[in-house]
PDB file of N, CA and C in Angstrom:
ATOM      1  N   UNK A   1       0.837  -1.163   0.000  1.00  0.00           N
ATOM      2  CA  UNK A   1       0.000   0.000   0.000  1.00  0.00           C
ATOM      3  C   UNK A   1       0.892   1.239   0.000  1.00  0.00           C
ATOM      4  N   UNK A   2       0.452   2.273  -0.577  1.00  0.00           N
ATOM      5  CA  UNK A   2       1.338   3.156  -1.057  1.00  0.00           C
ATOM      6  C   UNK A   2       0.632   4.339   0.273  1.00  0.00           C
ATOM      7  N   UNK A   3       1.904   4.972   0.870  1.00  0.00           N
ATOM      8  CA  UNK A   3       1.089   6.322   1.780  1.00  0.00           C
ATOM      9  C   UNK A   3       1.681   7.199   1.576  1.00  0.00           C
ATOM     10  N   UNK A   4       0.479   8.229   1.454  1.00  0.00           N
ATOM     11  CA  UNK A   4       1.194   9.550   1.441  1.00  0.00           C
ATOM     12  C   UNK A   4       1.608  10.632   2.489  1.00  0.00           C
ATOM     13  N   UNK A   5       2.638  11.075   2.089  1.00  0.00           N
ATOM     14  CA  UNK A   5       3.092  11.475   3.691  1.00  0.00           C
ATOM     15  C   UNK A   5       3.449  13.634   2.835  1.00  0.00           C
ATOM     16  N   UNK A   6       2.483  14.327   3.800  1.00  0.00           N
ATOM     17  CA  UNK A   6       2.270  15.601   3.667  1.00  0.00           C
ATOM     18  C   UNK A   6       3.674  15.855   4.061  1.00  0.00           C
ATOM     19  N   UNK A   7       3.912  16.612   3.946  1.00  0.00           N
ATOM     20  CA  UNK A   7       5.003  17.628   3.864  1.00  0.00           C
ATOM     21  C   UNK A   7       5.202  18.287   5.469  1.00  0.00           C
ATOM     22  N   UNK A   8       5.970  18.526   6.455  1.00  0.00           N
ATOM     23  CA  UNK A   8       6.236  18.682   7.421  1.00  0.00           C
ATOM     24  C   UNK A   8       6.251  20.154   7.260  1.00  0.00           C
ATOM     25  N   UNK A   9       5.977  21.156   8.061  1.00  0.00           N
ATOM     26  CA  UNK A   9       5.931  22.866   8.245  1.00  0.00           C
ATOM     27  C   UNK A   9       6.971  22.644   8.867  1.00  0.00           C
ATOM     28  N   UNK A  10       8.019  23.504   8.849  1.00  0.00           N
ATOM     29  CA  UNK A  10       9.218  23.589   9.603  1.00  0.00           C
ATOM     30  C   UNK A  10       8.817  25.032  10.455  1.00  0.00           C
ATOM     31  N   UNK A  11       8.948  24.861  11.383  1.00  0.00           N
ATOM     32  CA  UNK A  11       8.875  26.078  12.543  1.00  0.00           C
ATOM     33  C   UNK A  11       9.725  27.141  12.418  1.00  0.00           C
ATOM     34  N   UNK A  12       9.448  27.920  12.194  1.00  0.00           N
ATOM     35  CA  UNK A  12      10.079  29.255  12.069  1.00  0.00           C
ATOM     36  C   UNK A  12      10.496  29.882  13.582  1.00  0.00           C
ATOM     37  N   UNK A  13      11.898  30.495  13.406  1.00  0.00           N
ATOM     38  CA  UNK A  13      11.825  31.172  14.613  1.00  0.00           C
ATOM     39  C   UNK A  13      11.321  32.263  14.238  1.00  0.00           C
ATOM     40  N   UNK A  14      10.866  32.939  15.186  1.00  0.00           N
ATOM     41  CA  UNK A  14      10.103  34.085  15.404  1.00  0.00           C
ATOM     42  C   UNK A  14      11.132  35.610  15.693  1.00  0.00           C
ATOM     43  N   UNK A  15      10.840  36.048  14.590  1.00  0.00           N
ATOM     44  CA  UNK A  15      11.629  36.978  14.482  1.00  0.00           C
ATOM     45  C   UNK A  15      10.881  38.458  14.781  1.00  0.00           C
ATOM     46  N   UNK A  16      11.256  39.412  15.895  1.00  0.00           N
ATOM     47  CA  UNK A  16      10.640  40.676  16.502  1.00  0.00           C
ATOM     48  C   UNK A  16       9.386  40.567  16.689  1.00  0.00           C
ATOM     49  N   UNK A  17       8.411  40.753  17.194  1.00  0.00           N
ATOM     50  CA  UNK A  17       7.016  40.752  18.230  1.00  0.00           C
ATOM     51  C   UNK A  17       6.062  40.291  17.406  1.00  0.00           C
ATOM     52  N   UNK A  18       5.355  39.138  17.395  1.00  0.00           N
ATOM     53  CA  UNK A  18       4.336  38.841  16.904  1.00  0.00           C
ATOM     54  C   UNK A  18       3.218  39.836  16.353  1.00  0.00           C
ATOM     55  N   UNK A  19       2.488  39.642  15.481  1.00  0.00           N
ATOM     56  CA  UNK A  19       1.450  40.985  15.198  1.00  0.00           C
ATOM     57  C   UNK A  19      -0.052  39.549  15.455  1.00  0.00           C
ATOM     58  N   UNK A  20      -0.744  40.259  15.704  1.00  0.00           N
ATOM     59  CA  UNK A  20      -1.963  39.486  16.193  1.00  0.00           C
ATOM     60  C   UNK A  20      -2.780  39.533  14.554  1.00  0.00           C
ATOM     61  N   UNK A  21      -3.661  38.571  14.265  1.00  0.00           N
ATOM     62  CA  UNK A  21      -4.034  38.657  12.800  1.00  0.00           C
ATOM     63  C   UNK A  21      -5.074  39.916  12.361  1.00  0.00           C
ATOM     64  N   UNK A  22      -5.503  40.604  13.565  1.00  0.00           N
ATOM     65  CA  UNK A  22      -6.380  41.555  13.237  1.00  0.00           C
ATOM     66  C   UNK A  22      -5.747  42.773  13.480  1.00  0.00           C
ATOM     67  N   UNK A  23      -4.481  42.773  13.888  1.00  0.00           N
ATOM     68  CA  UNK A  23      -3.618  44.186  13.633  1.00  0.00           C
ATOM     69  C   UNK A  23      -2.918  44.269  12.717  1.00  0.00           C
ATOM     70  N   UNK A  24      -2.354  42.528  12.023  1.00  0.00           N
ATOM     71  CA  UNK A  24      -1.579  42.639  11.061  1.00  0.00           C
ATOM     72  C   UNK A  24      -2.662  42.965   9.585  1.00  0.00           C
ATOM     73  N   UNK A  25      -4.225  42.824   9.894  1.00  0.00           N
ATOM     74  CA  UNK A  25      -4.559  43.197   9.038  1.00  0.00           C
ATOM     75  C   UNK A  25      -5.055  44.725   8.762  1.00  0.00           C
ATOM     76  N   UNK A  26      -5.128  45.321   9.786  1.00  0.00           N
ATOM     77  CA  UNK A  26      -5.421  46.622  10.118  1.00  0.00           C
ATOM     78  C   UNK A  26      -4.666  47.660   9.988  1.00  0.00           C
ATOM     79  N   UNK A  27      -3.278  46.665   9.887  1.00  0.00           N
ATOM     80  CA  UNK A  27      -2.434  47.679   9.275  1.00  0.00           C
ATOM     81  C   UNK A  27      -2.112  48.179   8.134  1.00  0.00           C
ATOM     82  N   UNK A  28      -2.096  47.097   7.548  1.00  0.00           N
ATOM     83  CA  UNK A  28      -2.115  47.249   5.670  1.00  0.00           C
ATOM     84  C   UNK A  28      -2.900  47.331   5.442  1.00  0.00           C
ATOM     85  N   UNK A  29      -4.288  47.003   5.721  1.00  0.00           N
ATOM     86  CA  UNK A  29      -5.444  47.289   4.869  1.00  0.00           C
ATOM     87  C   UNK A  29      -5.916  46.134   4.525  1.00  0.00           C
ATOM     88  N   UNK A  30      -5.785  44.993   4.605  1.00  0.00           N
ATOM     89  CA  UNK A  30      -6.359  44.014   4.377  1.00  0.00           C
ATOM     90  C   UNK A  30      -8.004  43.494   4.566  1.00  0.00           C
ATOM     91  N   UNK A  31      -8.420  42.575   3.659  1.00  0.00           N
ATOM     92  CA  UNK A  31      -9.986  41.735   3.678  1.00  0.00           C
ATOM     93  C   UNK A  31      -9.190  40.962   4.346  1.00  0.00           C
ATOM     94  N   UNK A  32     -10.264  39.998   5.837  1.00  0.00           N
ATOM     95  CA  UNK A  32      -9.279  38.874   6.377  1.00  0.00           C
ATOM     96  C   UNK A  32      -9.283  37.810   5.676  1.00  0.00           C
ATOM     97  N   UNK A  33      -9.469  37.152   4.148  1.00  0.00           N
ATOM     98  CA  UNK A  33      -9.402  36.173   3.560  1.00  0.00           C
ATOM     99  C   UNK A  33      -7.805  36.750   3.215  1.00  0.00           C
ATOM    100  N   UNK A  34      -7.801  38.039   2.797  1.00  0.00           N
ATOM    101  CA  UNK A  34      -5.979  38.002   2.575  1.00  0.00           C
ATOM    102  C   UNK A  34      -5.190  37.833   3.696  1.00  0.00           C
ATOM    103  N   UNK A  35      -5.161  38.574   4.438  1.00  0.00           N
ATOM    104  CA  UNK A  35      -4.853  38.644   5.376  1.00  0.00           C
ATOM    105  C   UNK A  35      -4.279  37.132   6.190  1.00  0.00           C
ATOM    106  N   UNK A  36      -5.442  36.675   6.514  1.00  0.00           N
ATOM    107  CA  UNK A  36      -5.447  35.035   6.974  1.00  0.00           C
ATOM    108  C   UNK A  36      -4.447  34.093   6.361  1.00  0.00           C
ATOM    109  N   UNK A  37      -4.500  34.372   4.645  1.00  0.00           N
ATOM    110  CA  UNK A  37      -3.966  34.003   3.969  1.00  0.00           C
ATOM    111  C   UNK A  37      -2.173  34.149   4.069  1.00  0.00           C
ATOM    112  N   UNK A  38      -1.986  34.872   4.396  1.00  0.00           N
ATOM    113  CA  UNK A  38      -0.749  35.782   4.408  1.00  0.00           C
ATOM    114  C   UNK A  38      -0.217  34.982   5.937  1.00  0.00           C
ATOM    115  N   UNK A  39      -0.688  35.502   6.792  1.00  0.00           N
ATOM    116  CA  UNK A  39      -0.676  35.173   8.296  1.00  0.00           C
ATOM    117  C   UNK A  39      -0.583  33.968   8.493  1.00  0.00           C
ATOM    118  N   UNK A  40      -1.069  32.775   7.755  1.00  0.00           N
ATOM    119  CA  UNK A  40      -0.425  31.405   8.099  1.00  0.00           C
ATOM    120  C   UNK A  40       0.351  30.929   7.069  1.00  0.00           C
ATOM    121  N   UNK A  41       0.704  30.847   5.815  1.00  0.00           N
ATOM    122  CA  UNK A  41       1.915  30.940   5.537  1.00  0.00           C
ATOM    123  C   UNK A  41       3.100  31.575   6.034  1.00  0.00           C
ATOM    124  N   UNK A  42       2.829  32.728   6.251  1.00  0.00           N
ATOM    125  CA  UNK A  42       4.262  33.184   7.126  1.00  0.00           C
ATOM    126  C   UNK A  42       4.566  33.654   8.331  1.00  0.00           C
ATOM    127  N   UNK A  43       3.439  33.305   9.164  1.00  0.00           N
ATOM    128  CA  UNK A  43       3.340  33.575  10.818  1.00  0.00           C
ATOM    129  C   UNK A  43       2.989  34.456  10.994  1.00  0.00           C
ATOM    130  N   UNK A  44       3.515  34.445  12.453  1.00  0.00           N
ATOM    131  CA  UNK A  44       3.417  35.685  13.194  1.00  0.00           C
ATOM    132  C   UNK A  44       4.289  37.169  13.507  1.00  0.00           C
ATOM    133  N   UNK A  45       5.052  36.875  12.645  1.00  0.00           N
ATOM    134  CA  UNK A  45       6.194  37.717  12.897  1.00  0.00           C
ATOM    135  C   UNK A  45       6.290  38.907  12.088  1.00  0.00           C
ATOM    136  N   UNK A  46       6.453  40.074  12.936  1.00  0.00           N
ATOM    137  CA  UNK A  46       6.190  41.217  12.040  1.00  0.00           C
ATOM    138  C   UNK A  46       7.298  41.485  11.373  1.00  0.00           C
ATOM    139  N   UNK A  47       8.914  41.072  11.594  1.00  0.00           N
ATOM    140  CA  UNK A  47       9.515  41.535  10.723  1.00  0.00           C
ATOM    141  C   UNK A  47       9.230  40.810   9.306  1.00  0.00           C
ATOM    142  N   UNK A  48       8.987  39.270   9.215  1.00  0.00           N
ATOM    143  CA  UNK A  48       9.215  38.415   8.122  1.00  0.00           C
ATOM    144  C   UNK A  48       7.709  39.140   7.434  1.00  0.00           C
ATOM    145  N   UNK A  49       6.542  39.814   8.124  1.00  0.00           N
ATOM    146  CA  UNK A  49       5.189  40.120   7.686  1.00  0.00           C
ATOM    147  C   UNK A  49       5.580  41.627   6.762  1.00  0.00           C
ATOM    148  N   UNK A  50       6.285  42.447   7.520  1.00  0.00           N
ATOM    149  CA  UNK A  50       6.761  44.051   7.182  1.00  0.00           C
ATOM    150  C   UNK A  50       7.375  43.627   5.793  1.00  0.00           C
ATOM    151  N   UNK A  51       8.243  43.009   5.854  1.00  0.00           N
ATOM    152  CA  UNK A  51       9.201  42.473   4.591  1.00  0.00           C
ATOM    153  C   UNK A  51       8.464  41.963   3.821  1.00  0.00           C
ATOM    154  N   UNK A  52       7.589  41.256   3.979  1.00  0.00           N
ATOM    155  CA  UNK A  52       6.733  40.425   2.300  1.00  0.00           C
ATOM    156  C   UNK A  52       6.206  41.313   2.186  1.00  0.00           C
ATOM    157  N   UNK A  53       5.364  42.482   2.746  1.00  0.00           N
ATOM    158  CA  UNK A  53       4.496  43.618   2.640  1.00  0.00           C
ATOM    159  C   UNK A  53       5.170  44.632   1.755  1.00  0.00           C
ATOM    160  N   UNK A  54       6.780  44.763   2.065  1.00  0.00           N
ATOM    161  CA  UNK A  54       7.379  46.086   1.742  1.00  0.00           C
ATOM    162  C   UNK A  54       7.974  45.029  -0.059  1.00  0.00           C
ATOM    163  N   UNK A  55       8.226  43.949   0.042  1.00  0.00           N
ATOM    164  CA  UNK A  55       8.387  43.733  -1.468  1.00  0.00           C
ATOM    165  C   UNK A  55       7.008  43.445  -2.591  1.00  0.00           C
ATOM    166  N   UNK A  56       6.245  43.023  -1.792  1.00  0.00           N
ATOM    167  CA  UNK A  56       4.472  43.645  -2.565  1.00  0.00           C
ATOM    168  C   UNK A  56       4.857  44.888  -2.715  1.00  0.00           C
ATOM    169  N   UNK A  57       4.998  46.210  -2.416  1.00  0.00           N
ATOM    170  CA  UNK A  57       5.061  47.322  -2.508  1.00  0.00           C
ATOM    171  C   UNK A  57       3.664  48.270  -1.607  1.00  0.00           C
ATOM    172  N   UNK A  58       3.333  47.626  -0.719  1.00  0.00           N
ATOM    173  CA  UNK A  58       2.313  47.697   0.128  1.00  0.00           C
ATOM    174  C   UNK A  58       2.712  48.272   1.771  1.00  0.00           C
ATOM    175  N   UNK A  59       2.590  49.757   1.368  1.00  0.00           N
ATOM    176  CA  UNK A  59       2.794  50.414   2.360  1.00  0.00           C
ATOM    177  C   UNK A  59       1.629  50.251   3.872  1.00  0.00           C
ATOM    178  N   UNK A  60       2.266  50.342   4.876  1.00  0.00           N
ATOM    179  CA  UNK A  60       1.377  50.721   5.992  1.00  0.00           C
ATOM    180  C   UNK A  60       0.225  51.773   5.956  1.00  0.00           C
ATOM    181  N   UNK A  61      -0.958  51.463   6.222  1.00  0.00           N
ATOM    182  CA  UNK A  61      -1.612  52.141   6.283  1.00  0.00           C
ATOM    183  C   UNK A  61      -2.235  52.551   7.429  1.00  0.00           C
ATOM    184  N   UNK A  62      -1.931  52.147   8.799  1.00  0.00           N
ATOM    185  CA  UNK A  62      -1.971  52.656   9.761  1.00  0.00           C
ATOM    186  C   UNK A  62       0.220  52.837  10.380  1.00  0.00           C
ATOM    187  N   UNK A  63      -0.258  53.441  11.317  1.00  0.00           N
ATOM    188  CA  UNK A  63       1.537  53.184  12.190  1.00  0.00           C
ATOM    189  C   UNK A  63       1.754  52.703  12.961  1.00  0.00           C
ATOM    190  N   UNK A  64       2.151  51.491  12.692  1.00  0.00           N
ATOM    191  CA  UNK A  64       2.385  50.599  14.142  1.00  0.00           C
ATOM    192  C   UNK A  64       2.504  50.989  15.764  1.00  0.00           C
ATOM    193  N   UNK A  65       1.476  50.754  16.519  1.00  0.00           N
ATOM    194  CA  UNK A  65       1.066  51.564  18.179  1.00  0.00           C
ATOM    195  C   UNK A  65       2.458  51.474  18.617  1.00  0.00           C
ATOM    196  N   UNK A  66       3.245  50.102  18.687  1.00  0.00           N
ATOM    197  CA  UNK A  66       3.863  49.231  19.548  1.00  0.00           C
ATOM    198  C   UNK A  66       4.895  50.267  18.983  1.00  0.00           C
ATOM    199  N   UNK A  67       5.181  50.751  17.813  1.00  0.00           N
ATOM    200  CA  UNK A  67       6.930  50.994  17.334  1.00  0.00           C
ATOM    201  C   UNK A  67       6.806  52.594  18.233  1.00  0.00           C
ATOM    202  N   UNK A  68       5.983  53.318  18.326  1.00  0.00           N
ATOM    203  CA  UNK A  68       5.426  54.659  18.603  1.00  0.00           C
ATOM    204  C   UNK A  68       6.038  55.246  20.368  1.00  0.00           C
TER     205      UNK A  68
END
């Protein structure tokens, strides 16, 4: 019998302060189907989140409370 074996997620370390999924969407502007979308492919982490955001070319649209 043949099995198929899914693909393992490798754990990311977590790089600078988590963003919660409804700030990381509140910040850019996001619908939460993107958003969501975005947020579990590449976590929680706002630097690795800031960085896919800033090579989309997708500026902040609010200013982060926490950096302030």
């Amino acid at each position: 019998m043949t099995q198929i074996h899914e693909p393992e997620r490798r754990s990311r370390i977590l790089r600078g302060r988590p963003y919660s999924l409804d700030e990381f969407a509140a910040k850019y502007g996001l619908h939460g189907d993107q958003a969501q979308s975005l947020f579990t492919r590449f976590g929680p982490s706002s630097i690795e989140l800031d960085l896919l955001m800033a090579a989309k070319r997708r500026p902040p649209v609010l200013q982060d409370k926490i950096a302030e």
